[in-house]
C-alpha atoms as a PDB file:
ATOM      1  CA  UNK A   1     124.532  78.954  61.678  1.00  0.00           C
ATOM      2  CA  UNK A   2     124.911  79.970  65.478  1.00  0.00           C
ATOM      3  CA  UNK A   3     126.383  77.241  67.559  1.00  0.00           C
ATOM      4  CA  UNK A   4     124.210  76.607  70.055  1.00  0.00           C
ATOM      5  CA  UNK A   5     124.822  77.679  73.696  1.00  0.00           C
ATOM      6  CA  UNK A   6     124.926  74.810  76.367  1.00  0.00           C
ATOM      7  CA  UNK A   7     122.335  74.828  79.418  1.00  0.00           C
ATOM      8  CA  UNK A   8     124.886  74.716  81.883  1.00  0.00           C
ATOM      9  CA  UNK A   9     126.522  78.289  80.593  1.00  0.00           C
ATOM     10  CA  UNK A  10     123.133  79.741  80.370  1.00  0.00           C
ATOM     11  CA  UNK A  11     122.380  78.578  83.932  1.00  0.00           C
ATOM     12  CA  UNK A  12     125.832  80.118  85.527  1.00  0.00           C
ATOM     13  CA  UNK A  13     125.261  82.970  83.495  1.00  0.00           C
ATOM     14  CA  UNK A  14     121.849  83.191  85.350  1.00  0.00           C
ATOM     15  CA  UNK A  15     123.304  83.149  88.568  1.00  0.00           C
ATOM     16  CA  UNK A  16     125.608  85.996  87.771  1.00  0.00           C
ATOM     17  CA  UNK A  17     122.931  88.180  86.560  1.00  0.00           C
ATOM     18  CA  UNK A  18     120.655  87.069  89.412  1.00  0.00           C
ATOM     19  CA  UNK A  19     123.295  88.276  92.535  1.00  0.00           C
ATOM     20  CA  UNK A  20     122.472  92.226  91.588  1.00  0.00           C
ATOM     21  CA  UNK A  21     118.902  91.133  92.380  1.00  0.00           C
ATOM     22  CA  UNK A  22     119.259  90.882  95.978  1.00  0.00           C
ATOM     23  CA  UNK A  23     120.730  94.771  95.748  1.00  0.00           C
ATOM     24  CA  UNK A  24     117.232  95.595  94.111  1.00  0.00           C
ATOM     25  CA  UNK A  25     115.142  93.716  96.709  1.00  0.00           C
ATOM     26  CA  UNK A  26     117.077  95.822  99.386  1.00  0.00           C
ATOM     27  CA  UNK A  27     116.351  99.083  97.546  1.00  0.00           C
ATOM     28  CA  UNK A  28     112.497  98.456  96.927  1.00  0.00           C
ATOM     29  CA  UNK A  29     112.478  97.641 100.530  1.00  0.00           C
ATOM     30  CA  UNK A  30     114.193 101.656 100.980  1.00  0.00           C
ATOM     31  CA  UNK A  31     111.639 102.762  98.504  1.00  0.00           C
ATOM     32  CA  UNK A  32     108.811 100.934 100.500  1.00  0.00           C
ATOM     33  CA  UNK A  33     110.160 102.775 103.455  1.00  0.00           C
ATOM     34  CA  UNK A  34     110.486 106.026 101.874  1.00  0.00           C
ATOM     35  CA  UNK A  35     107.248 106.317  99.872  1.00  0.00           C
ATOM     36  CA  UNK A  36     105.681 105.570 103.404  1.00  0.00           C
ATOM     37  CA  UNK A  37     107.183 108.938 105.163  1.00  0.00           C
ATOM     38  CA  UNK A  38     106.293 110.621 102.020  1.00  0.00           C
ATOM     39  CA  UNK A  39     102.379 109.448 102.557  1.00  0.00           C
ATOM     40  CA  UNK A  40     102.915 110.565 106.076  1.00  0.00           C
ATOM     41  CA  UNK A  41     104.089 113.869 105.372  1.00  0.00           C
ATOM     42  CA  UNK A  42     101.379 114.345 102.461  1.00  0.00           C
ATOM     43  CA  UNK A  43      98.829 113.103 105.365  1.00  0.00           C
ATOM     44  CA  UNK A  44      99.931 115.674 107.701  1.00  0.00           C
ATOM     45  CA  UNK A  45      99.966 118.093 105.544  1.00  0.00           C
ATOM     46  CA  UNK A  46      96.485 117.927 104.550  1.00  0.00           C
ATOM     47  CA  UNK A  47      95.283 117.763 107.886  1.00  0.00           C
ATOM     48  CA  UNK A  48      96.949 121.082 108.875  1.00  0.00           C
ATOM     49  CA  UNK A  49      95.923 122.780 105.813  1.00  0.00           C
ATOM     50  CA  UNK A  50      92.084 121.631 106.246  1.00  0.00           C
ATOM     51  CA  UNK A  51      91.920 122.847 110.012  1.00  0.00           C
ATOM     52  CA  UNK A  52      94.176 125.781 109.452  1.00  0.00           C
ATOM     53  CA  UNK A  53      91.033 128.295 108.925  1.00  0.00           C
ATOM     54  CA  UNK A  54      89.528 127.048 112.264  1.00  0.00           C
ATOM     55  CA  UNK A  55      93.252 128.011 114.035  1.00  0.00           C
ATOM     56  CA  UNK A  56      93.630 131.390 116.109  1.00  0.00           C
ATOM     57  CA  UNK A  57      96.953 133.473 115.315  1.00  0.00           C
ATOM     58  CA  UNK A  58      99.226 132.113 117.528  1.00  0.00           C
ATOM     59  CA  UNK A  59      98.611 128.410 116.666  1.00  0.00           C
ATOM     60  CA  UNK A  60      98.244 129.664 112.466  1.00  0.00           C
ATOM     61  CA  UNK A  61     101.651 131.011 112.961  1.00  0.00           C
ATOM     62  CA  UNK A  62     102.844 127.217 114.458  1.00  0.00           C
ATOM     63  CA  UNK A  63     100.829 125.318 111.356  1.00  0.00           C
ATOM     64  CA  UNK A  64     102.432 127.739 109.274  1.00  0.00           C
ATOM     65  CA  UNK A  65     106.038 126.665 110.775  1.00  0.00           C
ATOM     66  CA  UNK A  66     104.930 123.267 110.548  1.00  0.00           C
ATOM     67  CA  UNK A  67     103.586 123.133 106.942  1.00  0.00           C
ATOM     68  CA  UNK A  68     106.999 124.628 105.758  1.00  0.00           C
ATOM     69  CA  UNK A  69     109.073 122.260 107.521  1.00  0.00           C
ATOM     70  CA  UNK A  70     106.820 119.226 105.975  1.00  0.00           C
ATOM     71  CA  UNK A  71     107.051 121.001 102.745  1.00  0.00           C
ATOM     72  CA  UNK A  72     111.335 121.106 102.799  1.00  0.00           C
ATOM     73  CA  UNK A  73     110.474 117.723 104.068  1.00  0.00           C
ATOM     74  CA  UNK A  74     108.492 116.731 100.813  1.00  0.00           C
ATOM     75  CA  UNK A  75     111.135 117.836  98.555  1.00  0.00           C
ATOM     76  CA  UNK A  76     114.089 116.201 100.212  1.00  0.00           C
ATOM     77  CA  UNK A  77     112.237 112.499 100.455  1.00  0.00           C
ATOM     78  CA  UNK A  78     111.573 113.225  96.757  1.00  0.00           C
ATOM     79  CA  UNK A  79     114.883 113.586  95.858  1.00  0.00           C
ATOM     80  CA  UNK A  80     115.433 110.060  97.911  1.00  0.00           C
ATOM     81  CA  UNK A  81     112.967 108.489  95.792  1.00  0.00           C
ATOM     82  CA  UNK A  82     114.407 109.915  92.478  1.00  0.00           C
ATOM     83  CA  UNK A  83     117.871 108.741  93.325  1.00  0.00           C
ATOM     84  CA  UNK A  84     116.936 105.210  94.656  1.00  0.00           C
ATOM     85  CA  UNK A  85     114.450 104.730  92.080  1.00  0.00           C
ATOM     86  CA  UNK A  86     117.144 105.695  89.426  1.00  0.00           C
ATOM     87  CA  UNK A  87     119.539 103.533  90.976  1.00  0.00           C
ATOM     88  CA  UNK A  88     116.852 100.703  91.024  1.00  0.00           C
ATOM     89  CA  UNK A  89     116.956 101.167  87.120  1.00  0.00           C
ATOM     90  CA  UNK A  90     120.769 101.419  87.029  1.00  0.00           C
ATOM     91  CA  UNK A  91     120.720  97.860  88.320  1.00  0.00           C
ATOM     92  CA  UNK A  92     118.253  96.282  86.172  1.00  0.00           C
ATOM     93  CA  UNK A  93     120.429  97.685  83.504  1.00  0.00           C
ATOM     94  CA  UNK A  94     123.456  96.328  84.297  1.00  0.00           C
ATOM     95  CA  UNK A  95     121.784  92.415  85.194  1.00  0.00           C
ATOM     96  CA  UNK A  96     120.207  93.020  81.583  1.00  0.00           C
ATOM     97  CA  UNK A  97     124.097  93.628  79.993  1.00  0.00           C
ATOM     98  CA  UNK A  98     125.939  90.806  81.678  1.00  0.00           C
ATOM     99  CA  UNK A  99     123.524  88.258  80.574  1.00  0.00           C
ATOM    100  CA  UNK A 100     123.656  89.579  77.036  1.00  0.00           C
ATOM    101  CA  UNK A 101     127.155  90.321  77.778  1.00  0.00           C
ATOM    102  CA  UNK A 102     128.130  87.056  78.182  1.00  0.00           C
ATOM    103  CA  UNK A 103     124.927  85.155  75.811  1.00  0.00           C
ATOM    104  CA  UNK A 104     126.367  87.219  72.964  1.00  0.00           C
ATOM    105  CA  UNK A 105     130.233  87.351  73.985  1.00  0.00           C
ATOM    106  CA  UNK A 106     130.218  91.117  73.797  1.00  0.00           C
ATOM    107  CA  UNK A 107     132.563  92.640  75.893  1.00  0.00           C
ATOM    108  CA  UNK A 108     130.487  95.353  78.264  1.00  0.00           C
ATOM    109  CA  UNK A 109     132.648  94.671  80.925  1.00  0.00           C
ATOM    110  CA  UNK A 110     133.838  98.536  81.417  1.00  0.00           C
ATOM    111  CA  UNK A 111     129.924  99.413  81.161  1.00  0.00           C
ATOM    112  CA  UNK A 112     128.841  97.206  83.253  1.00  0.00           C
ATOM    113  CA  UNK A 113     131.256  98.522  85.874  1.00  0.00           C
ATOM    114  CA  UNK A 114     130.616 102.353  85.218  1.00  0.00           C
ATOM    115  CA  UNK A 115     126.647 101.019  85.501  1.00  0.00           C
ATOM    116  CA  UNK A 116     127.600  99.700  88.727  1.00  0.00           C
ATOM    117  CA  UNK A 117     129.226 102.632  90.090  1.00  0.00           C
ATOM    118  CA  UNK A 118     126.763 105.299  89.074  1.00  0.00           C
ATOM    119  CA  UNK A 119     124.057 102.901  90.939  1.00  0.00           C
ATOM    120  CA  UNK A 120     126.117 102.491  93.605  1.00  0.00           C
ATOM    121  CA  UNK A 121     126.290 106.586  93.812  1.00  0.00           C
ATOM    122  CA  UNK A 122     122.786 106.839  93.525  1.00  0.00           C
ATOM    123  CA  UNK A 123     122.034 104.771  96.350  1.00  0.00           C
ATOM    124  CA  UNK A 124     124.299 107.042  98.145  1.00  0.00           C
ATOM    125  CA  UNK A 125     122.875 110.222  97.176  1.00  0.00           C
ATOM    126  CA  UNK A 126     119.627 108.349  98.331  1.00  0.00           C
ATOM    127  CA  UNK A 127     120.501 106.887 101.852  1.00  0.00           C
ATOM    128  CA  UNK A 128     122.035 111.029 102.403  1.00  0.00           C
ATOM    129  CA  UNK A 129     118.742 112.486 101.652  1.00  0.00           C
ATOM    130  CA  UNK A 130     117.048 110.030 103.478  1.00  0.00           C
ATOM    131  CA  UNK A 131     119.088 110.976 106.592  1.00  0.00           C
ATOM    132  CA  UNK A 132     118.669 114.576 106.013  1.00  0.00           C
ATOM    133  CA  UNK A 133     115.074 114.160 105.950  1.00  0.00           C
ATOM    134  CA  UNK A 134     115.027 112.458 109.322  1.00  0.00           C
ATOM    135  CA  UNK A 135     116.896 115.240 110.546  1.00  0.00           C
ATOM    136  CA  UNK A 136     114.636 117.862 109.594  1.00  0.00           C
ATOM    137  CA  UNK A 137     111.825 115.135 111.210  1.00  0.00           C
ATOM    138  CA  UNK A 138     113.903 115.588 114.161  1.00  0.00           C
ATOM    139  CA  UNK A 139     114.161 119.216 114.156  1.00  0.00           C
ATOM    140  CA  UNK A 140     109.674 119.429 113.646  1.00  0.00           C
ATOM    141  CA  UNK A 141     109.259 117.536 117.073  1.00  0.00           C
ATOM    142  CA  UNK A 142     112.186 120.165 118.712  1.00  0.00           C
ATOM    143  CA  UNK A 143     110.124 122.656 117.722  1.00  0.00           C
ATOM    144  CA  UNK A 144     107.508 121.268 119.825  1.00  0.00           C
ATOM    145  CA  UNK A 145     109.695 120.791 122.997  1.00  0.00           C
ATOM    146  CA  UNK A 146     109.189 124.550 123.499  1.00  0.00           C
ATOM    147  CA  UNK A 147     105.229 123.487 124.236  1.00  0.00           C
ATOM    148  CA  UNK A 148     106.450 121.276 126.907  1.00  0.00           C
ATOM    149  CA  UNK A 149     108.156 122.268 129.753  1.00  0.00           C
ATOM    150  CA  UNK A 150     108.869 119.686 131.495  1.00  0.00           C
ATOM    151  CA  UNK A 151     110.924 118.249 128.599  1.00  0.00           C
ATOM    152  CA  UNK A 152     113.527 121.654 128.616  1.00  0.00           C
ATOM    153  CA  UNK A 153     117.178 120.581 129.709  1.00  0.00           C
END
């Protein structure tokens, strides 16, 4: 018969598990932020496609500049959301094994760590994109500067 397992080991082994938990409320805030730009993008997109017809040359040839900028843009956010998403997953994972870990004295520690790590890389990988989509963001309203000339330096 299994001895049984006393409350107070269940409850610090609950408070281990639980600390990863505030790393997964910070990255569904990230994914809040993200899918929002995404939405943006997909919003802006649609708009220039639906007035595109109505467009002479010289503007079609701008919404055409613009539309594959917000299409790179597309991509790269996606690849944001794949990684922190994953990563997301990574850490349920890993608060899953070191509460069984420890409620069935099985010795993950060494996957639990590589868990950790590939999260942690993930979240990386995620933050980067993120910042290389705000760059090409930033490089969109450059474009734009040329329309404005009392904004040249």
């Amino acid at each position: 018969m299994a001895e049984p397992v006393a409350v107070s080991a269940i409850a610090h082994q609950i408070q281990l598990a639980v600390t990863p938990v505030f790393l997964l409320a910070g990255i569904g805030a990230l994914l809040g932020v993200l899918t929002s730009r995404l939405a943006r993008i997909f919003e802006r997109s649609r708009s220039l496609e639906q007035d595109y017809d109505g467009l002479d040359e010289q503007m079609r040839s701008v919404a055409r500049a613009e539309l594959l900028l917000l299409d790179q843009r597309m991509g790269v956010i996606n690849v944001a959301i794949t990684c922190c998403t994953a990563a997301a997953l990574f850490v349920c994972v890993l608060v899953a094994m070191m509460f069984l870990a420890n409620l069935l004295d099985v010795g993950f520690g060494r996957a639990i760590a590589w868990l950790f790590i590939l999260a942690m890389l993930l979240l990386i990988v995620g933050l980067l994109t993120f910042l290389w989509e705000i760059r090409l963001a930033i490089k969109g309203l450059r474009v734009r500067r040329d329309r404005m000339p009392h904004r040249r330096a």
